[in-house]
N, C-alpha and C. Protein backbone atom coordinates (compact mmCIF):
# COMPACT_ATOMS: atom_id res chain seq x y z
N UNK A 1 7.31 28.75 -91.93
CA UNK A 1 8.28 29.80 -91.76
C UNK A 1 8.72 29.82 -90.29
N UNK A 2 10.15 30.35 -90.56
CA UNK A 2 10.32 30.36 -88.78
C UNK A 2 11.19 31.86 -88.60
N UNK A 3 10.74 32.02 -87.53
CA UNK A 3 11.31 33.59 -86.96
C UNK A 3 12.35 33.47 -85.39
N UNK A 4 13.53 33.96 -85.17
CA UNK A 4 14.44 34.03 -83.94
C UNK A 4 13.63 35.17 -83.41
N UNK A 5 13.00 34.85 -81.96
CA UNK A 5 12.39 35.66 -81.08
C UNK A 5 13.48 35.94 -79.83
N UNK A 6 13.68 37.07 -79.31
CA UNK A 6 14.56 37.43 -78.25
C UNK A 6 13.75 36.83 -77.22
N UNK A 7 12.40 36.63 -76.86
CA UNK A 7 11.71 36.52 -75.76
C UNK A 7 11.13 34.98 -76.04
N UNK A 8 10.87 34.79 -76.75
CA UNK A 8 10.15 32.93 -77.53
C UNK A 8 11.34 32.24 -77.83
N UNK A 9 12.33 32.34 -78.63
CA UNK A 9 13.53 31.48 -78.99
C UNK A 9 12.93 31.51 -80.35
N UNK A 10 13.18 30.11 -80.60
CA UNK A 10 12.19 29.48 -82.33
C UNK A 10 11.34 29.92 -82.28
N UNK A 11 10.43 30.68 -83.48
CA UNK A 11 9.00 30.45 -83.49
C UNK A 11 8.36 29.66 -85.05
N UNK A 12 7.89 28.97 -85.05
CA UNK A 12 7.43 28.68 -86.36
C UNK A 12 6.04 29.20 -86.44
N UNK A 13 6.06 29.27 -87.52
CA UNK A 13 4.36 30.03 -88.03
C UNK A 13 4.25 30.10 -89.81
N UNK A 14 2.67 29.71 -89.75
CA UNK A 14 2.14 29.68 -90.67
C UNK A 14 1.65 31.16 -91.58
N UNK A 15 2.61 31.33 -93.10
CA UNK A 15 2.43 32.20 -93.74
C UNK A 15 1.27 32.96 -93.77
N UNK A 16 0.46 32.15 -93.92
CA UNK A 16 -1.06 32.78 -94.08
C UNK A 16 -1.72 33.48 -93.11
N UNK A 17 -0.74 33.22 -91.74
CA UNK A 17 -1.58 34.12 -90.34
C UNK A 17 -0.51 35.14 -89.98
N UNK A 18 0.08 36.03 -90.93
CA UNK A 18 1.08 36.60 -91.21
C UNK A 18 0.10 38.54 -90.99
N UNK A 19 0.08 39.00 -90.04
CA UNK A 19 -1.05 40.13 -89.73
C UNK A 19 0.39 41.95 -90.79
N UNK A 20 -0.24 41.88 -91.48
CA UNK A 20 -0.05 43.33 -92.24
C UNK A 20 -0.80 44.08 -91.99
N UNK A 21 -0.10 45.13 -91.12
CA UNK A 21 -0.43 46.30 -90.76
C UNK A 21 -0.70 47.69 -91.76
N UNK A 22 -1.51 48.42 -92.76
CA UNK A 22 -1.47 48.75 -93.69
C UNK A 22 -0.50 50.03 -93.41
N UNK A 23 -0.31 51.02 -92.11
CA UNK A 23 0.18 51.87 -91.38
C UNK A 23 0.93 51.59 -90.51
N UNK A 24 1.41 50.70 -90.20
CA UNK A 24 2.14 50.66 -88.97
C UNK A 24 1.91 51.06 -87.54
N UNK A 25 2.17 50.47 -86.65
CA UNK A 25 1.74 50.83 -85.35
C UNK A 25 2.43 51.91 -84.84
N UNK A 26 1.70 53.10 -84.66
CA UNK A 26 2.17 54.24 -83.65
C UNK A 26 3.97 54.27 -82.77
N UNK A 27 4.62 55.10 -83.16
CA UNK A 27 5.74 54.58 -82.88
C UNK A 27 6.86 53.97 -83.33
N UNK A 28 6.25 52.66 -84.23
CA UNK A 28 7.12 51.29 -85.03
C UNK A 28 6.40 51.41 -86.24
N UNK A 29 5.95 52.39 -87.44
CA UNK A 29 5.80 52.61 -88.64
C UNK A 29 6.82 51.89 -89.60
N UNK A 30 8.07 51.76 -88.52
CA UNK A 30 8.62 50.81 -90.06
C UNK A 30 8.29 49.15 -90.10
N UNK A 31 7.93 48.64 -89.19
CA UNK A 31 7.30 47.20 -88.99
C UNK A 31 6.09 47.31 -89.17
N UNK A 32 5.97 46.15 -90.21
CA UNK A 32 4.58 46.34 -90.56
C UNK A 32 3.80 44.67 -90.17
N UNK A 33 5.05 43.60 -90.18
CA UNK A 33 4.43 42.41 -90.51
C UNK A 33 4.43 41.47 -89.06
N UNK A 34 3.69 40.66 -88.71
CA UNK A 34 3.35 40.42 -87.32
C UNK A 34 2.55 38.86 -87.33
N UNK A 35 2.85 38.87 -86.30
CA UNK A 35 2.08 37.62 -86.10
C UNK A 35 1.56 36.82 -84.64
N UNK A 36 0.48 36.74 -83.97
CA UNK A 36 -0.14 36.80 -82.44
C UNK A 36 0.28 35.12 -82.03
N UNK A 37 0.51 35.30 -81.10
CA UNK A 37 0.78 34.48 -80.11
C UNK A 37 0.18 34.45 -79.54
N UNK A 38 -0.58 33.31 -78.58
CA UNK A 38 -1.48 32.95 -77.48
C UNK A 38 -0.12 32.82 -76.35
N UNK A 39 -0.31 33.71 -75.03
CA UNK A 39 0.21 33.98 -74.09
C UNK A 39 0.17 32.74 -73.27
N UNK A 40 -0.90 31.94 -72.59
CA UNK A 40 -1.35 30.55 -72.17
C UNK A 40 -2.20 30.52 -72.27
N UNK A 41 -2.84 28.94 -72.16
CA UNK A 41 -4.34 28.73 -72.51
C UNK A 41 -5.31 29.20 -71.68
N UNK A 42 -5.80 29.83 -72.54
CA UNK A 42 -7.09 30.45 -71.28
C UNK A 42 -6.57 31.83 -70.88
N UNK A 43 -5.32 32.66 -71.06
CA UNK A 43 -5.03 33.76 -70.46
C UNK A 43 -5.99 34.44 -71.83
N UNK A 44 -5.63 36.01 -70.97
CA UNK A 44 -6.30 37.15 -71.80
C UNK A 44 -5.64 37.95 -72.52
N UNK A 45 -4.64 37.39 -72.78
CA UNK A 45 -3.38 38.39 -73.23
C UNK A 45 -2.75 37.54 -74.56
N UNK A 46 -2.61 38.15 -75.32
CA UNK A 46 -1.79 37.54 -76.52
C UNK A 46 -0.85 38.31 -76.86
N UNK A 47 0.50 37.95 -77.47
CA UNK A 47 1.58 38.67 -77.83
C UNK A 47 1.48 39.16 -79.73
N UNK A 48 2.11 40.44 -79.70
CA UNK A 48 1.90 40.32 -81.26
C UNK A 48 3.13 40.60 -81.42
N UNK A 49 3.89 40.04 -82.03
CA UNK A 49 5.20 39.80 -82.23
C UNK A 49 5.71 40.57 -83.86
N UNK A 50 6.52 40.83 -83.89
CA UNK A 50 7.27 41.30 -85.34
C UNK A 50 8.11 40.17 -85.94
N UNK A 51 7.96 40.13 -87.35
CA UNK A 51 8.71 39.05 -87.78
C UNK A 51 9.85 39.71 -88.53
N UNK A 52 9.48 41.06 -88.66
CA UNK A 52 11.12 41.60 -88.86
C UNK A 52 12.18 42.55 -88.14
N UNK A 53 11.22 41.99 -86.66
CA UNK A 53 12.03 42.64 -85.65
C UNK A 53 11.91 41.82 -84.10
N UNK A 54 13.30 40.76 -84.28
CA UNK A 54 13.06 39.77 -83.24
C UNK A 54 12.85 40.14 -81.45
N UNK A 55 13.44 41.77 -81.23
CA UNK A 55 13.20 42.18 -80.01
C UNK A 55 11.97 42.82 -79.80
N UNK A 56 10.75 43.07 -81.28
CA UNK A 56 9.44 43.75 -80.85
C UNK A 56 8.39 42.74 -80.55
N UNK A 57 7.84 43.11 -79.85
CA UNK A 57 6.40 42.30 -79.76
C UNK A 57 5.38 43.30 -78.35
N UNK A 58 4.24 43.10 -78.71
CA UNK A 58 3.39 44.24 -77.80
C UNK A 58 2.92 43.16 -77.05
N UNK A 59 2.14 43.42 -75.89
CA UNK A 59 1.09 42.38 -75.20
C UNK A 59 -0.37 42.72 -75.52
N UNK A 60 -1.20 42.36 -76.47
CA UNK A 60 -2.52 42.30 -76.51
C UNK A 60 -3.27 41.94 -75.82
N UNK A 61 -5.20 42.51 -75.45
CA UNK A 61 -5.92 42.17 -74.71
C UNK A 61 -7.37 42.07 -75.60
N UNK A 62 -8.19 41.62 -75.56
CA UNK A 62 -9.65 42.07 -76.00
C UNK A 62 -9.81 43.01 -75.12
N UNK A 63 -10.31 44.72 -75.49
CA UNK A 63 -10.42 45.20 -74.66
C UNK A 63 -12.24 45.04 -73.89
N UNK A 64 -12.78 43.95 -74.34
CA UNK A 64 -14.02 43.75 -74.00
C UNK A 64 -13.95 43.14 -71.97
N UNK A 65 -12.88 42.38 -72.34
CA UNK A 65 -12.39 41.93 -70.72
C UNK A 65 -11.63 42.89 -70.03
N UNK A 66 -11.66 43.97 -70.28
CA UNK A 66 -11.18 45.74 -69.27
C UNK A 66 -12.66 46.74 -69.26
N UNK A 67 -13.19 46.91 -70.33
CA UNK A 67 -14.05 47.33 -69.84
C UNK A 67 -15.35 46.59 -71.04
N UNK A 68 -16.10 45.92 -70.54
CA UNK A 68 -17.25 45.08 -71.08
C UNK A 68 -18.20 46.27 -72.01
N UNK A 69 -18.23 47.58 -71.44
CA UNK A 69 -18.87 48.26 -72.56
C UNK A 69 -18.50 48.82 -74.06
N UNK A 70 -17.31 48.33 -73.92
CA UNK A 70 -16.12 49.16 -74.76
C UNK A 70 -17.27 48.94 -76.06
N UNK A 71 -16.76 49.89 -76.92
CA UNK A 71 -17.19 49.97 -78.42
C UNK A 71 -16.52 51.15 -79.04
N UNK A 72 -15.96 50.35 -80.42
CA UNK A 72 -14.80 51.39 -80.94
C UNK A 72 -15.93 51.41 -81.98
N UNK A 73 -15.91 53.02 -81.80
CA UNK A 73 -16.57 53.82 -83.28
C UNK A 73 -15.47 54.40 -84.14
N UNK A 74 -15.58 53.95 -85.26
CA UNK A 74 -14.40 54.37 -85.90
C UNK A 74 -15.13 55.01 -87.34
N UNK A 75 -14.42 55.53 -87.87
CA UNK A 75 -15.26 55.98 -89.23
C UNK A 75 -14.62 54.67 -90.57
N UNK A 76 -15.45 55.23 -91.15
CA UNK A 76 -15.51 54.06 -92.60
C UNK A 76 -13.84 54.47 -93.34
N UNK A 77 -13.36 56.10 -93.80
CA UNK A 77 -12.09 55.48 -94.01
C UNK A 77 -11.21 55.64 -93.06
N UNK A 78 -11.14 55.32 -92.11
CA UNK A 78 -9.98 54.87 -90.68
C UNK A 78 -10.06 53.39 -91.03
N UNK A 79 -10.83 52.60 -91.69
CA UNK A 79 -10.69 51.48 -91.85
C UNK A 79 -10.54 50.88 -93.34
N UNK A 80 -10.92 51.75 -93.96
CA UNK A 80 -11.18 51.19 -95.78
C UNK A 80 -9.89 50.44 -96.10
N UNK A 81 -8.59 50.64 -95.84
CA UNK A 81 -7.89 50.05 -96.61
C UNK A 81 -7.63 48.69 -96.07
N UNK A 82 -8.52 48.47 -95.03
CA UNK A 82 -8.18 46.74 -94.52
C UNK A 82 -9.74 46.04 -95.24
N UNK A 83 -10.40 46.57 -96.55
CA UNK A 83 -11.24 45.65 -97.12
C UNK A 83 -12.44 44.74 -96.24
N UNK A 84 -12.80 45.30 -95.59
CA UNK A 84 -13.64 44.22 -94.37
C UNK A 84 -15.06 44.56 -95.13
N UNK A 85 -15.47 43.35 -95.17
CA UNK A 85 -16.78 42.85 -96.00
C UNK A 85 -17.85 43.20 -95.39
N UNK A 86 -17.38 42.32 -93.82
CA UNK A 86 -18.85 42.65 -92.98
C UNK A 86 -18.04 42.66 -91.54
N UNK A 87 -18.40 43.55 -90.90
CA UNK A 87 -17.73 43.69 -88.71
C UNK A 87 -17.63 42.48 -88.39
N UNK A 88 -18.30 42.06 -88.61
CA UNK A 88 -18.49 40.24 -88.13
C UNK A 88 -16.84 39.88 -88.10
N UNK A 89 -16.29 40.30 -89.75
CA UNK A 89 -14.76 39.90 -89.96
C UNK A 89 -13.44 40.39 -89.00
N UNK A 90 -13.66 41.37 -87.88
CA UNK A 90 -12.83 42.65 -87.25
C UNK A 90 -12.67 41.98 -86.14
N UNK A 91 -11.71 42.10 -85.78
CA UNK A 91 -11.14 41.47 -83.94
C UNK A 91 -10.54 42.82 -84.30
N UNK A 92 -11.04 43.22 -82.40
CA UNK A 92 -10.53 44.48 -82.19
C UNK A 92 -9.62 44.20 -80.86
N UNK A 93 -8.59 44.29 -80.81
CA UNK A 93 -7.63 44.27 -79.94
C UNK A 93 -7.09 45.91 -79.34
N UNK A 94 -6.49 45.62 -77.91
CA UNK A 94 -5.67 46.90 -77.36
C UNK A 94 -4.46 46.48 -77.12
N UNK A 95 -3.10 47.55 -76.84
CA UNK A 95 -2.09 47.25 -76.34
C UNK A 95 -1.89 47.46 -75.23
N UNK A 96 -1.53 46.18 -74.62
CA UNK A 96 -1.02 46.56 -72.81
C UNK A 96 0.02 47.27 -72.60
N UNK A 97 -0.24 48.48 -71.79
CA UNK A 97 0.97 48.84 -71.48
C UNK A 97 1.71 48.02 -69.87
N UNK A 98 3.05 47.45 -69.72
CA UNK A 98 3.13 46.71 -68.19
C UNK A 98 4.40 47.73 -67.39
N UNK A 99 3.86 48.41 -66.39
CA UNK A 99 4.63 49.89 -66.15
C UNK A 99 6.06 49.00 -65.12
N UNK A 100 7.32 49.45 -65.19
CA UNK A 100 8.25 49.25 -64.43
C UNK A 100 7.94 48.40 -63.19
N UNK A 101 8.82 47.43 -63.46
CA UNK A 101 8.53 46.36 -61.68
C UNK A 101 6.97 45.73 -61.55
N UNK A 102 6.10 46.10 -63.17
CA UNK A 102 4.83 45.52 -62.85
C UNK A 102 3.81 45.69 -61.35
N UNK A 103 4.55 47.21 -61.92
CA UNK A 103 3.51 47.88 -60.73
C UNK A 103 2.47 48.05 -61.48
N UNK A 104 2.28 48.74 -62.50
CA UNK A 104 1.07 48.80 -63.63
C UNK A 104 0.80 48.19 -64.33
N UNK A 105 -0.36 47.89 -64.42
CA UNK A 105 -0.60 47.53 -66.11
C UNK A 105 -1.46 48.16 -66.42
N UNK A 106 -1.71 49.03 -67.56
CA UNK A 106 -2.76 49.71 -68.15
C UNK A 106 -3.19 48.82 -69.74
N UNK A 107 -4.04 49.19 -70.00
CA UNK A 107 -4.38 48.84 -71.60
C UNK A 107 -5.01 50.49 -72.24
N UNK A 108 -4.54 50.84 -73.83
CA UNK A 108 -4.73 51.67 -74.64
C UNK A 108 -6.37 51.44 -75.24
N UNK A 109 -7.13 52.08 -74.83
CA UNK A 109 -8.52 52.02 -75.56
C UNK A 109 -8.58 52.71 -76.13
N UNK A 110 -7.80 54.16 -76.06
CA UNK A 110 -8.11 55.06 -77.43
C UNK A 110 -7.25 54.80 -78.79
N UNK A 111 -6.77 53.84 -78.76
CA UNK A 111 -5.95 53.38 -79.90
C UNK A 111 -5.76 51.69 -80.16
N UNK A 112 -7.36 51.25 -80.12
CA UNK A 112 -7.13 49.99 -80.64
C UNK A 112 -6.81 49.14 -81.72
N UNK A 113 -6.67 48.13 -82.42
CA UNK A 113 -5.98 47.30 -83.59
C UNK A 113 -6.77 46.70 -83.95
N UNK A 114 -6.88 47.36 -85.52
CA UNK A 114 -8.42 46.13 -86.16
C UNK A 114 -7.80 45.72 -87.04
N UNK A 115 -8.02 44.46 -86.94
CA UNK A 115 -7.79 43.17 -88.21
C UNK A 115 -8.72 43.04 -88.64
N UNK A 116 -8.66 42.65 -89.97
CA UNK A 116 -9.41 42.30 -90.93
C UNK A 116 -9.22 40.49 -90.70
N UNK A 117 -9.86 39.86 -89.96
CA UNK A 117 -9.84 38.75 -89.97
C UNK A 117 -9.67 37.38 -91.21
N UNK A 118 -9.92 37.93 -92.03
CA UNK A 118 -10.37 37.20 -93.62
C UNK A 118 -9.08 37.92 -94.61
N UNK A 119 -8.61 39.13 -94.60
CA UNK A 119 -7.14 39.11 -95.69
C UNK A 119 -6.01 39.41 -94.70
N UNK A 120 -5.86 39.32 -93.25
CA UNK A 120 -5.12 39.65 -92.42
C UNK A 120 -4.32 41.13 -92.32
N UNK A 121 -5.24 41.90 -92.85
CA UNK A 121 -4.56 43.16 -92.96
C UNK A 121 -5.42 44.11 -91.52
N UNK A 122 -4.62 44.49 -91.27
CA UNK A 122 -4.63 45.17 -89.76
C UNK A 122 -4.28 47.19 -89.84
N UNK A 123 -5.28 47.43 -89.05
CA UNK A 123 -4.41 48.87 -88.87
C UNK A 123 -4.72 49.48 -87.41
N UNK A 124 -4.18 50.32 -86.70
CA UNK A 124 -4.20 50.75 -85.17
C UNK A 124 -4.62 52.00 -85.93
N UNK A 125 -5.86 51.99 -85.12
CA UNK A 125 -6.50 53.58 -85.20
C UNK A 125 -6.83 54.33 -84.12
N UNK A 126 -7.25 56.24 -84.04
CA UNK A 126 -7.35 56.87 -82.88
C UNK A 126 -8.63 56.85 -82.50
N UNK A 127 -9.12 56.70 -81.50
CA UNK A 127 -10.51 56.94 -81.82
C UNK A 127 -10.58 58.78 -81.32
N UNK A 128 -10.73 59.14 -82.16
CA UNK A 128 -11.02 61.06 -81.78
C UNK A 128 -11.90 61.60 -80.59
N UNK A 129 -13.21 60.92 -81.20
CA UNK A 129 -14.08 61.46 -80.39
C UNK A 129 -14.86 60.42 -79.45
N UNK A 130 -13.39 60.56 -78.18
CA UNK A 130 -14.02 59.25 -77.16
C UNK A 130 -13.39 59.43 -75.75
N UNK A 131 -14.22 59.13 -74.81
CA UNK A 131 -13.94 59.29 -73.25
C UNK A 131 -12.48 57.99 -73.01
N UNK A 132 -12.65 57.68 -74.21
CA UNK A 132 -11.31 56.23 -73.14
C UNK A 132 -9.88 56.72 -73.20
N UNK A 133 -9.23 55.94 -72.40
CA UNK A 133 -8.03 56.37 -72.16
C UNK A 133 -6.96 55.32 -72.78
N UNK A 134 -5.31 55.95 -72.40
CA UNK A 134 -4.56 55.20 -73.21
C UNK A 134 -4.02 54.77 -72.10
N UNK A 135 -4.53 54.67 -70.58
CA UNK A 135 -4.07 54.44 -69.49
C UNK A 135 -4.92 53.88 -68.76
N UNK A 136 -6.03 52.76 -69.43
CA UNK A 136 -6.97 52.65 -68.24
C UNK A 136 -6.41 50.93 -67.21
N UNK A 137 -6.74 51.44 -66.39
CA UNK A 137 -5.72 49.82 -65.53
C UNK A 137 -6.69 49.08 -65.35
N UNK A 138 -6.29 47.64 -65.79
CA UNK A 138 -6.86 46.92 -65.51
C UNK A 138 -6.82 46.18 -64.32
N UNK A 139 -6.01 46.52 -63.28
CA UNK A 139 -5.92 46.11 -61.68
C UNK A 139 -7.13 46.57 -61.33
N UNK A 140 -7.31 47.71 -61.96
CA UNK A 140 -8.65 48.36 -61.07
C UNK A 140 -10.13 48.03 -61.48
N UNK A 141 -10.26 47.45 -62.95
CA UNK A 141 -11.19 46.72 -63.23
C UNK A 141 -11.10 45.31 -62.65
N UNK A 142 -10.25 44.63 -62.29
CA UNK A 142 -10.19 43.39 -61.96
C UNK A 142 -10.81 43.06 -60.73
N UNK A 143 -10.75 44.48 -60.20
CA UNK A 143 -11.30 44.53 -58.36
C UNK A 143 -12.45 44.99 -58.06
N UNK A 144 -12.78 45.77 -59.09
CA UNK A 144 -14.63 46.06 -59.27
C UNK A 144 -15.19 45.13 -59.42
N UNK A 145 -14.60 43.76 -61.13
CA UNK A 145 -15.49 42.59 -61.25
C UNK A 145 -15.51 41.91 -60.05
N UNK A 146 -14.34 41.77 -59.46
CA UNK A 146 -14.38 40.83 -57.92
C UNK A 146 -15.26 41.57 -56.95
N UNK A 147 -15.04 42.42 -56.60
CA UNK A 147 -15.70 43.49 -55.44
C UNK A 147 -17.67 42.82 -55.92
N UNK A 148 -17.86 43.30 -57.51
CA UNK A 148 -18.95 42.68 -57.92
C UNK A 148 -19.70 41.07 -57.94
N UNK A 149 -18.48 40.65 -57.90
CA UNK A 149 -18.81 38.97 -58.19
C UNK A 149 -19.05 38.72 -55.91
N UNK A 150 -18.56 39.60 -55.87
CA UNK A 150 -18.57 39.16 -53.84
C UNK A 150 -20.00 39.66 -53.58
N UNK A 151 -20.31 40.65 -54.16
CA UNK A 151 -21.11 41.14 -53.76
C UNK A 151 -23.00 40.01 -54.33
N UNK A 152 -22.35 40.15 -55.71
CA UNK A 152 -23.47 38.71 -55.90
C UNK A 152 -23.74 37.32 -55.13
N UNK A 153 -22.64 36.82 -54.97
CA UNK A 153 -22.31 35.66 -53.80
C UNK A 153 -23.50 36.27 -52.46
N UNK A 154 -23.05 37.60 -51.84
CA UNK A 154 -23.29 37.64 -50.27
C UNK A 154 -24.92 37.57 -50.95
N UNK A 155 -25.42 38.18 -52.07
CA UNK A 155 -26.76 38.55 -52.24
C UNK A 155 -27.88 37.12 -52.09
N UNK A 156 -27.11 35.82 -52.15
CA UNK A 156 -27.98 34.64 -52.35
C UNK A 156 -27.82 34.09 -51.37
């Protein structure tokens, strides 16, 4: 299959990695159908693109590389209708937000994106009862791990 991207040009892609959102993402409820892009090799960011909307696409992150403790508690039906067998099956993704002139970038932890890895059905949920933010920057984690990684260096 192939999709006209405003930002990619052509894209071709394989039916079967076709991500259905059972709810729609916050905002864009009428797009439901999607499909991730690897940003470059080795980056941390993937695009999730709309295939029935050639100007949408979000920037994805693992939010494990913003903050390493992260853990989305979610309840059993915030997730039931994406069928997941066992967690093992769930990639949990966030959306980057990239603020004007790329002065910011934040990522959304209180509203991450679980796929069902195995029927590709996906849904963005809230997490209710949680300290994270829908604004946490990752400039500023990037300079703690460094600030941290300098600080290991001077220690040896």
């Amino acid at each position: 299959m192939k999709i006209q991207s405003s930002r990619f040009g052509e894209i071709e892609y394989d039916e079967s990695r076709v991500i259905t959102f059972t709810e729609g993402i916050l905002g864009f409820t009428q797009y439901r159908h999607y499909i991730l892009i690897e940003h470059e090799t080795n980056s941390r960011f993937r695009w999730l693109h709309s295939i029935e909307n050639e100007n949408l696409a979000f920037v994805l992150t693992d939010p494990l590389q913003v903050a390493p403790e992260y853990k989305a508690h979610v309840k059993k039906e915030d997730i039931a209708g994406l069928d997941l067998v066992s967690l093992d099956n769930a990639a949990v993704l966030c959306i980057v937000n990239i603020g004007k002139g790329c002065k910011s970038v934040t990522v959304n932890l209180l509203g991450p994106i679980i796929i069902n890895t195995e029927n590709m059905k996906a849904k963005q949920v809230i997490l209710i009862e949680s300290n994270y933010s829908i604004k946490q920057n990752i400039a500023a984690n990037n300079q703690t791990e460094a600030g941290r990684q300098e600080k290991i260096r001077a220690q040896r």
